[in-house]
PDB file of N, CA and C in Angstrom:
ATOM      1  N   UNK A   1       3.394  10.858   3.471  1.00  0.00           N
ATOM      2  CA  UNK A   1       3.489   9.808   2.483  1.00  0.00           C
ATOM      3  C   UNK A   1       4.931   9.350   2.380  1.00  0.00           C
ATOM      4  N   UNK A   2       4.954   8.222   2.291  1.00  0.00           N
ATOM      5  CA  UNK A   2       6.662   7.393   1.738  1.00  0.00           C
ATOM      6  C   UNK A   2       6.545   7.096   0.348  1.00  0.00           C
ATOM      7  N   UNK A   3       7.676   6.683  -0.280  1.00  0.00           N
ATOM      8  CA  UNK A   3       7.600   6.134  -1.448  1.00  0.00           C
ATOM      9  C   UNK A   3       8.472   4.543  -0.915  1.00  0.00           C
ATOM     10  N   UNK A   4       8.121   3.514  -1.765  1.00  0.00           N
ATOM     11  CA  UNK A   4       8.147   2.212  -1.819  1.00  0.00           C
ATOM     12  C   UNK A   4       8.051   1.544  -3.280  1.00  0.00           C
ATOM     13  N   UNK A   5       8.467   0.577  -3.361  1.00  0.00           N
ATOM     14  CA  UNK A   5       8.550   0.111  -4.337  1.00  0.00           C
ATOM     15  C   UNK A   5       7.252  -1.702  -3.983  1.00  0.00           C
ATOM     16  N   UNK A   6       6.812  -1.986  -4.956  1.00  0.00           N
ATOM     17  CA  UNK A   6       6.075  -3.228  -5.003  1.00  0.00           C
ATOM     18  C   UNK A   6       6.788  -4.693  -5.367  1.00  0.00           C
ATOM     19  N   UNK A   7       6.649  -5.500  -4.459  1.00  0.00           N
ATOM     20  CA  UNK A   7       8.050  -6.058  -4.662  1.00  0.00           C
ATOM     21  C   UNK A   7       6.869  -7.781  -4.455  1.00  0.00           C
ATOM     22  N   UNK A   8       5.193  -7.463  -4.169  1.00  0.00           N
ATOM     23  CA  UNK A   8       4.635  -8.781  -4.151  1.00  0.00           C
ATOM     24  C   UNK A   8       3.418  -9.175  -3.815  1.00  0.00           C
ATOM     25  N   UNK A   9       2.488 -10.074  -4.161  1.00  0.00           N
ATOM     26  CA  UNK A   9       0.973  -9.864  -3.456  1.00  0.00           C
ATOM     27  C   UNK A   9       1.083 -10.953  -2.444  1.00  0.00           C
ATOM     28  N   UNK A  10       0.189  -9.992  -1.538  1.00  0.00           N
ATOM     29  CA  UNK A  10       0.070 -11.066   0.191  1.00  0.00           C
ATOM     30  C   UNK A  10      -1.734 -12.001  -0.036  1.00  0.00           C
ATOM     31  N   UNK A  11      -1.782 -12.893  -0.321  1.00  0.00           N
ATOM     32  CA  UNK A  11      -2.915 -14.013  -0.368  1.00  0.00           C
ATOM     33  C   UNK A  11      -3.219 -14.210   1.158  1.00  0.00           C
ATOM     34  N   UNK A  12      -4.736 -13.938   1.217  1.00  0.00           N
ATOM     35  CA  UNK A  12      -5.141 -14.803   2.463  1.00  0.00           C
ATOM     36  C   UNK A  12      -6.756 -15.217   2.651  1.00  0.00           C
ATOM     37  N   UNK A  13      -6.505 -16.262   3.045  1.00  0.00           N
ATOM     38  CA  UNK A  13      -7.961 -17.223   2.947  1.00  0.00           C
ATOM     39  C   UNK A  13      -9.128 -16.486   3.741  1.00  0.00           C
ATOM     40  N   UNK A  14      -8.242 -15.916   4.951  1.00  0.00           N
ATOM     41  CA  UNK A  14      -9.508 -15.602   6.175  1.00  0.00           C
ATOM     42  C   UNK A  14      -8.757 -14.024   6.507  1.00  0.00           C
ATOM     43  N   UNK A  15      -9.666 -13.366   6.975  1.00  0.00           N
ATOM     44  CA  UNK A  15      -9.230 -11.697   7.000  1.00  0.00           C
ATOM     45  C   UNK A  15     -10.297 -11.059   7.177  1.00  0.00           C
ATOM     46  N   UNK A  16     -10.216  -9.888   7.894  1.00  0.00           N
ATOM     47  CA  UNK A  16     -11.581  -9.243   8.811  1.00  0.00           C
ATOM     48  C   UNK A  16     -12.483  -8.491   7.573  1.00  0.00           C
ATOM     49  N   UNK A  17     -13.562  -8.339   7.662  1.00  0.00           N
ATOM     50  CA  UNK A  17     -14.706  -7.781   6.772  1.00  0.00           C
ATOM     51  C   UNK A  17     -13.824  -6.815   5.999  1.00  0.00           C
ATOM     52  N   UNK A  18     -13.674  -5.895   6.478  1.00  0.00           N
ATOM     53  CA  UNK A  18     -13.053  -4.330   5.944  1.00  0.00           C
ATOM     54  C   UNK A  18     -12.139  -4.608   5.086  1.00  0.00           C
ATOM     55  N   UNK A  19     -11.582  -5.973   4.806  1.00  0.00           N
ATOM     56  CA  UNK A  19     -10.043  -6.379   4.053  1.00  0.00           C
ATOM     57  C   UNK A  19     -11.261  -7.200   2.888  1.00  0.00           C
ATOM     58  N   UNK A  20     -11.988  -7.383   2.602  1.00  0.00           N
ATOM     59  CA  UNK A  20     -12.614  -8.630   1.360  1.00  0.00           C
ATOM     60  C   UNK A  20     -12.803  -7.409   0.113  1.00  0.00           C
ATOM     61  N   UNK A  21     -12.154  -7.789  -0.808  1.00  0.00           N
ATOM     62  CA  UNK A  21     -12.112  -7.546  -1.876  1.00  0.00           C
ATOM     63  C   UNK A  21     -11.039  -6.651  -2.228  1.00  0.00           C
ATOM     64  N   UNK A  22     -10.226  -6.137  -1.293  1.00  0.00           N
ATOM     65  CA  UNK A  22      -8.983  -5.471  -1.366  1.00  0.00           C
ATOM     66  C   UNK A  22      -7.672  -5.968  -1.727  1.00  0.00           C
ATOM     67  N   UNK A  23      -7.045  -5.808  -2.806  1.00  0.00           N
ATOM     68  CA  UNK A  23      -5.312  -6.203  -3.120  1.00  0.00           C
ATOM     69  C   UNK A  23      -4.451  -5.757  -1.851  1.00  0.00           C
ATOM     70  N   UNK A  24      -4.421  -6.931  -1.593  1.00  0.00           N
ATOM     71  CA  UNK A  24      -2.819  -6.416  -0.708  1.00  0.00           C
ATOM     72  C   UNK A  24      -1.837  -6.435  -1.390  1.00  0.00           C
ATOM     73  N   UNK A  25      -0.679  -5.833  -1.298  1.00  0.00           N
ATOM     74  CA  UNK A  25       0.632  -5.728  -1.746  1.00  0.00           C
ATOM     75  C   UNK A  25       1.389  -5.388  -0.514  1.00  0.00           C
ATOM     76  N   UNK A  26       2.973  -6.052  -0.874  1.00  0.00           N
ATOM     77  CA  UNK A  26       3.789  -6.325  -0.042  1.00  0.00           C
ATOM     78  C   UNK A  26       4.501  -5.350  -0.600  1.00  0.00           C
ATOM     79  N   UNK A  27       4.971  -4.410  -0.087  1.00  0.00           N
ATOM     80  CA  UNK A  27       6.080  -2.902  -0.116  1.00  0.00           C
ATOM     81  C   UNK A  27       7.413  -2.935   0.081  1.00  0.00           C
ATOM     82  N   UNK A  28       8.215  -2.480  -0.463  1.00  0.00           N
ATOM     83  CA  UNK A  28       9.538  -1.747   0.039  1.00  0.00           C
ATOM     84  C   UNK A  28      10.317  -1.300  -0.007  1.00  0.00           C
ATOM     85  N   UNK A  29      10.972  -0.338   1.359  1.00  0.00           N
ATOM     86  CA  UNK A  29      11.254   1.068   1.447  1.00  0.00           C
ATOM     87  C   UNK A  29      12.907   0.515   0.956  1.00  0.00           C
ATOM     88  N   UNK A  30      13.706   2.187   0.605  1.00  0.00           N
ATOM     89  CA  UNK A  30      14.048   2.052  -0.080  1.00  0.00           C
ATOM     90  C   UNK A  30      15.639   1.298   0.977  1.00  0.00           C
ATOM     91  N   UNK A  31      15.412   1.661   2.286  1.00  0.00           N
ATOM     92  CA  UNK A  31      15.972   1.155   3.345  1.00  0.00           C
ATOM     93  C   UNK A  31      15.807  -0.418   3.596  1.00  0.00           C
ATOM     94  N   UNK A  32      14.916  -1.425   3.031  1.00  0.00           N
ATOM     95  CA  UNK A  32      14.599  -2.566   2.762  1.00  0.00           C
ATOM     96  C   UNK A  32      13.604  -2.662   3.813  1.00  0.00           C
ATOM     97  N   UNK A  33      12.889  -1.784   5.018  1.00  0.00           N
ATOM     98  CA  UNK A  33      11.986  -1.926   5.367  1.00  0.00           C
ATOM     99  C   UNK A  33      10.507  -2.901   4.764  1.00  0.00           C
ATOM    100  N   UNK A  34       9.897  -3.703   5.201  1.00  0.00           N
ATOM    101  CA  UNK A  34       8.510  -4.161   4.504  1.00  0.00           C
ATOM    102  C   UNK A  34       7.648  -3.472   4.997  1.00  0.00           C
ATOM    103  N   UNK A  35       6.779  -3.602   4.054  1.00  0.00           N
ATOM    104  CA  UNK A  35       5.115  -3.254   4.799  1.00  0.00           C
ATOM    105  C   UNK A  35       4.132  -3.584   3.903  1.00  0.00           C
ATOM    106  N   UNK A  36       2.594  -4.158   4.374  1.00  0.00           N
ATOM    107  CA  UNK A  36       1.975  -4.871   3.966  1.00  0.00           C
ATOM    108  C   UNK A  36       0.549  -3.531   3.694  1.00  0.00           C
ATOM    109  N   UNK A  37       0.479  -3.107   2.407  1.00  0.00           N
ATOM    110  CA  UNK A  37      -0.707  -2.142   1.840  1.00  0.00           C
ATOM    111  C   UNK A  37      -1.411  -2.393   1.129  1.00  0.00           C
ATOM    112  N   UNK A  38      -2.843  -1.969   1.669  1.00  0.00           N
ATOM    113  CA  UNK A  38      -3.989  -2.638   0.540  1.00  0.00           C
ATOM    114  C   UNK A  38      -3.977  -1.115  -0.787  1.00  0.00           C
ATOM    115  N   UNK A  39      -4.045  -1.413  -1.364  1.00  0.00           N
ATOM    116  CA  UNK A  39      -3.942  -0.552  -2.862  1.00  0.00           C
ATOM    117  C   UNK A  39      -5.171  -0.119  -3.860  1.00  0.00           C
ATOM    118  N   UNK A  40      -5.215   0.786  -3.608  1.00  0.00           N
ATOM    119  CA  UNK A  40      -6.246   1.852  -3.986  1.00  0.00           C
ATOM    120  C   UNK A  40      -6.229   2.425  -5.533  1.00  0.00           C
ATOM    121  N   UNK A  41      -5.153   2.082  -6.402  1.00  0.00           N
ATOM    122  CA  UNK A  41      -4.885   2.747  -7.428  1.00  0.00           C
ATOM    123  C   UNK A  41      -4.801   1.613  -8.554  1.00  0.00           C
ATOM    124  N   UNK A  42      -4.683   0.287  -8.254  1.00  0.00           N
ATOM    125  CA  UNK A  42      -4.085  -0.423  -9.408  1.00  0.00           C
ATOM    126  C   UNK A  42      -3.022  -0.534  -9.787  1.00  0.00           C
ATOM    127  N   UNK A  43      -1.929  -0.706  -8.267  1.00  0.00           N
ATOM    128  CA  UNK A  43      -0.485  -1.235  -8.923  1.00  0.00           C
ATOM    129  C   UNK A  43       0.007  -2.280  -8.700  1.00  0.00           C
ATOM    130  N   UNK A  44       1.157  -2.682  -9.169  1.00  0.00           N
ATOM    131  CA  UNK A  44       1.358  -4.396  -9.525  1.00  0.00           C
ATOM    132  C   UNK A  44       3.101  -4.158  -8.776  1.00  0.00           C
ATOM    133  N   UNK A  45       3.591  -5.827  -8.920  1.00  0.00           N
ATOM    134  CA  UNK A  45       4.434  -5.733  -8.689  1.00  0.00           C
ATOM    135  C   UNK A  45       5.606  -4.993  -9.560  1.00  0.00           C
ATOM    136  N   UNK A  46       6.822  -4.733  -8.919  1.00  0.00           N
ATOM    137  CA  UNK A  46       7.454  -3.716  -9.452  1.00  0.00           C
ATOM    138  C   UNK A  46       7.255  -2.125  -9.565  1.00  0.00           C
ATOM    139  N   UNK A  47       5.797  -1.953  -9.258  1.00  0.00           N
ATOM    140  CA  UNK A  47       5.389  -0.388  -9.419  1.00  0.00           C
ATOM    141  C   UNK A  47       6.211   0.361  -8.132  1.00  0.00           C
ATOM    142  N   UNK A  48       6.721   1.550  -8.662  1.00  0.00           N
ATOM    143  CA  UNK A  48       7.013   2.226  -7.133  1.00  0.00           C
ATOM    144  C   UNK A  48       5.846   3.070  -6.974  1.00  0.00           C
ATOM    145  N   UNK A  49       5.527   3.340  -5.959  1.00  0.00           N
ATOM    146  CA  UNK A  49       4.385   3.731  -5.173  1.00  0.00           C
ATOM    147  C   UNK A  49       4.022   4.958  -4.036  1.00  0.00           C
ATOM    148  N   UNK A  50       3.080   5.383  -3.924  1.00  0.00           N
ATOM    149  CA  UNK A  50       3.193   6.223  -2.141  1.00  0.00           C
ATOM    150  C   UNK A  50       2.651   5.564  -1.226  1.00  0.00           C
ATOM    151  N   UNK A  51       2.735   5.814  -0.501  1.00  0.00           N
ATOM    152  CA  UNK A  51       1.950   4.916   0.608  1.00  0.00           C
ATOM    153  C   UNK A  51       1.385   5.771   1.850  1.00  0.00           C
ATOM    154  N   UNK A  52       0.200   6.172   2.055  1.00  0.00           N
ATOM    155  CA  UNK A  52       0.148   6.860   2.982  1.00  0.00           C
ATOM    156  C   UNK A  52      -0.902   6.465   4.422  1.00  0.00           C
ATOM    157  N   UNK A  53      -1.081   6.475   5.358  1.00  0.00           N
ATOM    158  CA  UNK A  53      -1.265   6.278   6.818  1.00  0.00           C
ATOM    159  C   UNK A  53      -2.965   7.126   6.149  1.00  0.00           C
ATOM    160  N   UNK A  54      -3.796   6.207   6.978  1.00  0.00           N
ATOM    161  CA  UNK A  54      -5.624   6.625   6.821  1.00  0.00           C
ATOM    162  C   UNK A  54      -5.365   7.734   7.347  1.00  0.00           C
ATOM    163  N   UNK A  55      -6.516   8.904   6.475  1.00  0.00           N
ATOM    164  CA  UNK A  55      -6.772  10.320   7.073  1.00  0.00           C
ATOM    165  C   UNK A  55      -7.601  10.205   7.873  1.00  0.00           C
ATOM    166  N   UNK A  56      -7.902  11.195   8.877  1.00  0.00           N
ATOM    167  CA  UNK A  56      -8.719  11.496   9.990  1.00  0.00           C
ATOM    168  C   UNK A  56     -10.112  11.068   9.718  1.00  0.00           C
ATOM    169  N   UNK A  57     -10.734  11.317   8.344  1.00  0.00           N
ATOM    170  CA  UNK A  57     -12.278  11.073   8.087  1.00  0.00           C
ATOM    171  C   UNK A  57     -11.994   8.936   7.585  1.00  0.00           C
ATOM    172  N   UNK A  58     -11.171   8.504   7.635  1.00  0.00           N
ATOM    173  CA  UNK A  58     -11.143   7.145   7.525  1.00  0.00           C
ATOM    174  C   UNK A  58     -12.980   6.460   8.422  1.00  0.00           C
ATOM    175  N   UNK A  59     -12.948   5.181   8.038  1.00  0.00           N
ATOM    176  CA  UNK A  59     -14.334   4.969   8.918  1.00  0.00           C
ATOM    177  C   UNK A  59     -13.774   4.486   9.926  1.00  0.00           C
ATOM    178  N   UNK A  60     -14.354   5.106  11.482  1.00  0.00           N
ATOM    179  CA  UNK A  60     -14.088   4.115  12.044  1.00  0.00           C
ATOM    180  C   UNK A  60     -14.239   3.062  12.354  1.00  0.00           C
ATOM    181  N   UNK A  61     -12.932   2.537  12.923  1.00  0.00           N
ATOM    182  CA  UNK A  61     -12.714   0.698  13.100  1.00  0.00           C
ATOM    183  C   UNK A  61     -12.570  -0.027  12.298  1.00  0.00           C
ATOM    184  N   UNK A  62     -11.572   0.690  10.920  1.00  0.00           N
ATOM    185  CA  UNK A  62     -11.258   0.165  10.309  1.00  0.00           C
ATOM    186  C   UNK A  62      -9.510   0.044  10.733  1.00  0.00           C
ATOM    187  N   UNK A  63      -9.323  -1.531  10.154  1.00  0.00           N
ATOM    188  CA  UNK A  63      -8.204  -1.822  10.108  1.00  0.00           C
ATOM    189  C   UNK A  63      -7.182  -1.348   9.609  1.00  0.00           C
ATOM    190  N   UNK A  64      -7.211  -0.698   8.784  1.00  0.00           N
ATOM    191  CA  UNK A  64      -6.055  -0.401   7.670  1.00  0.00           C
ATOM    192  C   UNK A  64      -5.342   0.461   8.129  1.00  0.00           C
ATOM    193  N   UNK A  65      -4.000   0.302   8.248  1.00  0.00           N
ATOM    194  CA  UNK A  65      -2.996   1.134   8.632  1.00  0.00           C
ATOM    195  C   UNK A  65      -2.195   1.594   7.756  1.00  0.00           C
ATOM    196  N   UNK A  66      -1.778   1.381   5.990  1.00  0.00           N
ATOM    197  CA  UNK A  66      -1.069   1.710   5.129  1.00  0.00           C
ATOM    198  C   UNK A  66      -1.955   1.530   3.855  1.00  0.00           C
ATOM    199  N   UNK A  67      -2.452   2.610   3.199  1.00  0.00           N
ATOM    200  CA  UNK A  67      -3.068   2.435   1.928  1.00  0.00           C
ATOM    201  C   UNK A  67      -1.891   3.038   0.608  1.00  0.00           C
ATOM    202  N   UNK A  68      -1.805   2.288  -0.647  1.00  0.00           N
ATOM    203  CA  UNK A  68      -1.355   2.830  -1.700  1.00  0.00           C
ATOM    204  C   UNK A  68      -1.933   3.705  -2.413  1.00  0.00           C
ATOM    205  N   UNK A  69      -1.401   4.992  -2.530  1.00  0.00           N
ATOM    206  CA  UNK A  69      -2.606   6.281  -2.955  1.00  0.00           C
ATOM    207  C   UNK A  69      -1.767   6.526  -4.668  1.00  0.00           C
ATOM    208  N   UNK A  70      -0.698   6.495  -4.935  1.00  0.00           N
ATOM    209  CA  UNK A  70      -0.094   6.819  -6.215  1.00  0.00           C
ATOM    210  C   UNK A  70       0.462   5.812  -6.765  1.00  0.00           C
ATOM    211  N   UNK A  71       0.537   5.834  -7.986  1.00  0.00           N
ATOM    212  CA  UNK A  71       1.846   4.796  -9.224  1.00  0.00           C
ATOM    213  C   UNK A  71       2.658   6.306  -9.302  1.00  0.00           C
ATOM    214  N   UNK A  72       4.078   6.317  -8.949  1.00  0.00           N
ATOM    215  CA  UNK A  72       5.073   6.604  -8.826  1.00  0.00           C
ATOM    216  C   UNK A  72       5.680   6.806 -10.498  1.00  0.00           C
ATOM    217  N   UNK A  73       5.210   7.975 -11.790  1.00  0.00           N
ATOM    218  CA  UNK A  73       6.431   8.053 -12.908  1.00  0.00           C
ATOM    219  C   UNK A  73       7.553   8.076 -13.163  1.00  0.00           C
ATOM    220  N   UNK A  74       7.836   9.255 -12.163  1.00  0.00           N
ATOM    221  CA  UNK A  74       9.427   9.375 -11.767  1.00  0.00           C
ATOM    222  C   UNK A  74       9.775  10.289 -11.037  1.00  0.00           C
ATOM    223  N   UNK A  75      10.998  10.175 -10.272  1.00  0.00           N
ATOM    224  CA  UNK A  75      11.292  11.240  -9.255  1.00  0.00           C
ATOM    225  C   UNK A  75      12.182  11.884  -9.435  1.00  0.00           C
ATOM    226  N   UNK A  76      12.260  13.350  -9.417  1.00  0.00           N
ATOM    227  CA  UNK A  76      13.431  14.686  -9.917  1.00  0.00           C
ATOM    228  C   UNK A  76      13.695  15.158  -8.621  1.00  0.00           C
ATOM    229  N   UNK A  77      15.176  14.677  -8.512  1.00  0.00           N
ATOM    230  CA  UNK A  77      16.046  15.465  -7.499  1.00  0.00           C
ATOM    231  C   UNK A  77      16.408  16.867  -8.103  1.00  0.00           C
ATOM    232  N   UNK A  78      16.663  17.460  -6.787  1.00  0.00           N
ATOM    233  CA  UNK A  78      17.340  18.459  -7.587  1.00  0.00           C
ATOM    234  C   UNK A  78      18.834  18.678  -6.262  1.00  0.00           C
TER     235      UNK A  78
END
């Protein structure tokens, strides 16, 4: 998992079956990397986030390469 911050929603008219009814959100790392994750939890822009890569039991032939699994409270260094 990474952490990312929500920084925007990605709109699109046309998009393969497996994507209809899913929020995309536009991500990013804290390196200014982007990345484009459909979101599983209900977060908005500004939320920081995890982001993690489909597990092995994913269905196959699905598209999705980055899902949002957490809303991010806060993070303790030590």
């Amino acid at each position: 998992m990474r952490l990312y911050k929500v920084v925007g929603t990605v709109i699109s008219q046309e998009k393969e079956a497996c994507l209809t009814g899913k929020k995309l959100l536009l991500c990013e790392a804290a390196d200014g990397r982007r990345i484009v994750a459909v979101d599983m939890v209900g977060a908005g822009v500004g939320s920081d986030v995890l982001v993690s890569r489909p597990s092995p039991a994913s269905p196959k032939g699905e598209l999705i390469d980055e899902w949002i699994v957490g809303i991010v409270d806060s993070v303790a260094e030590s």
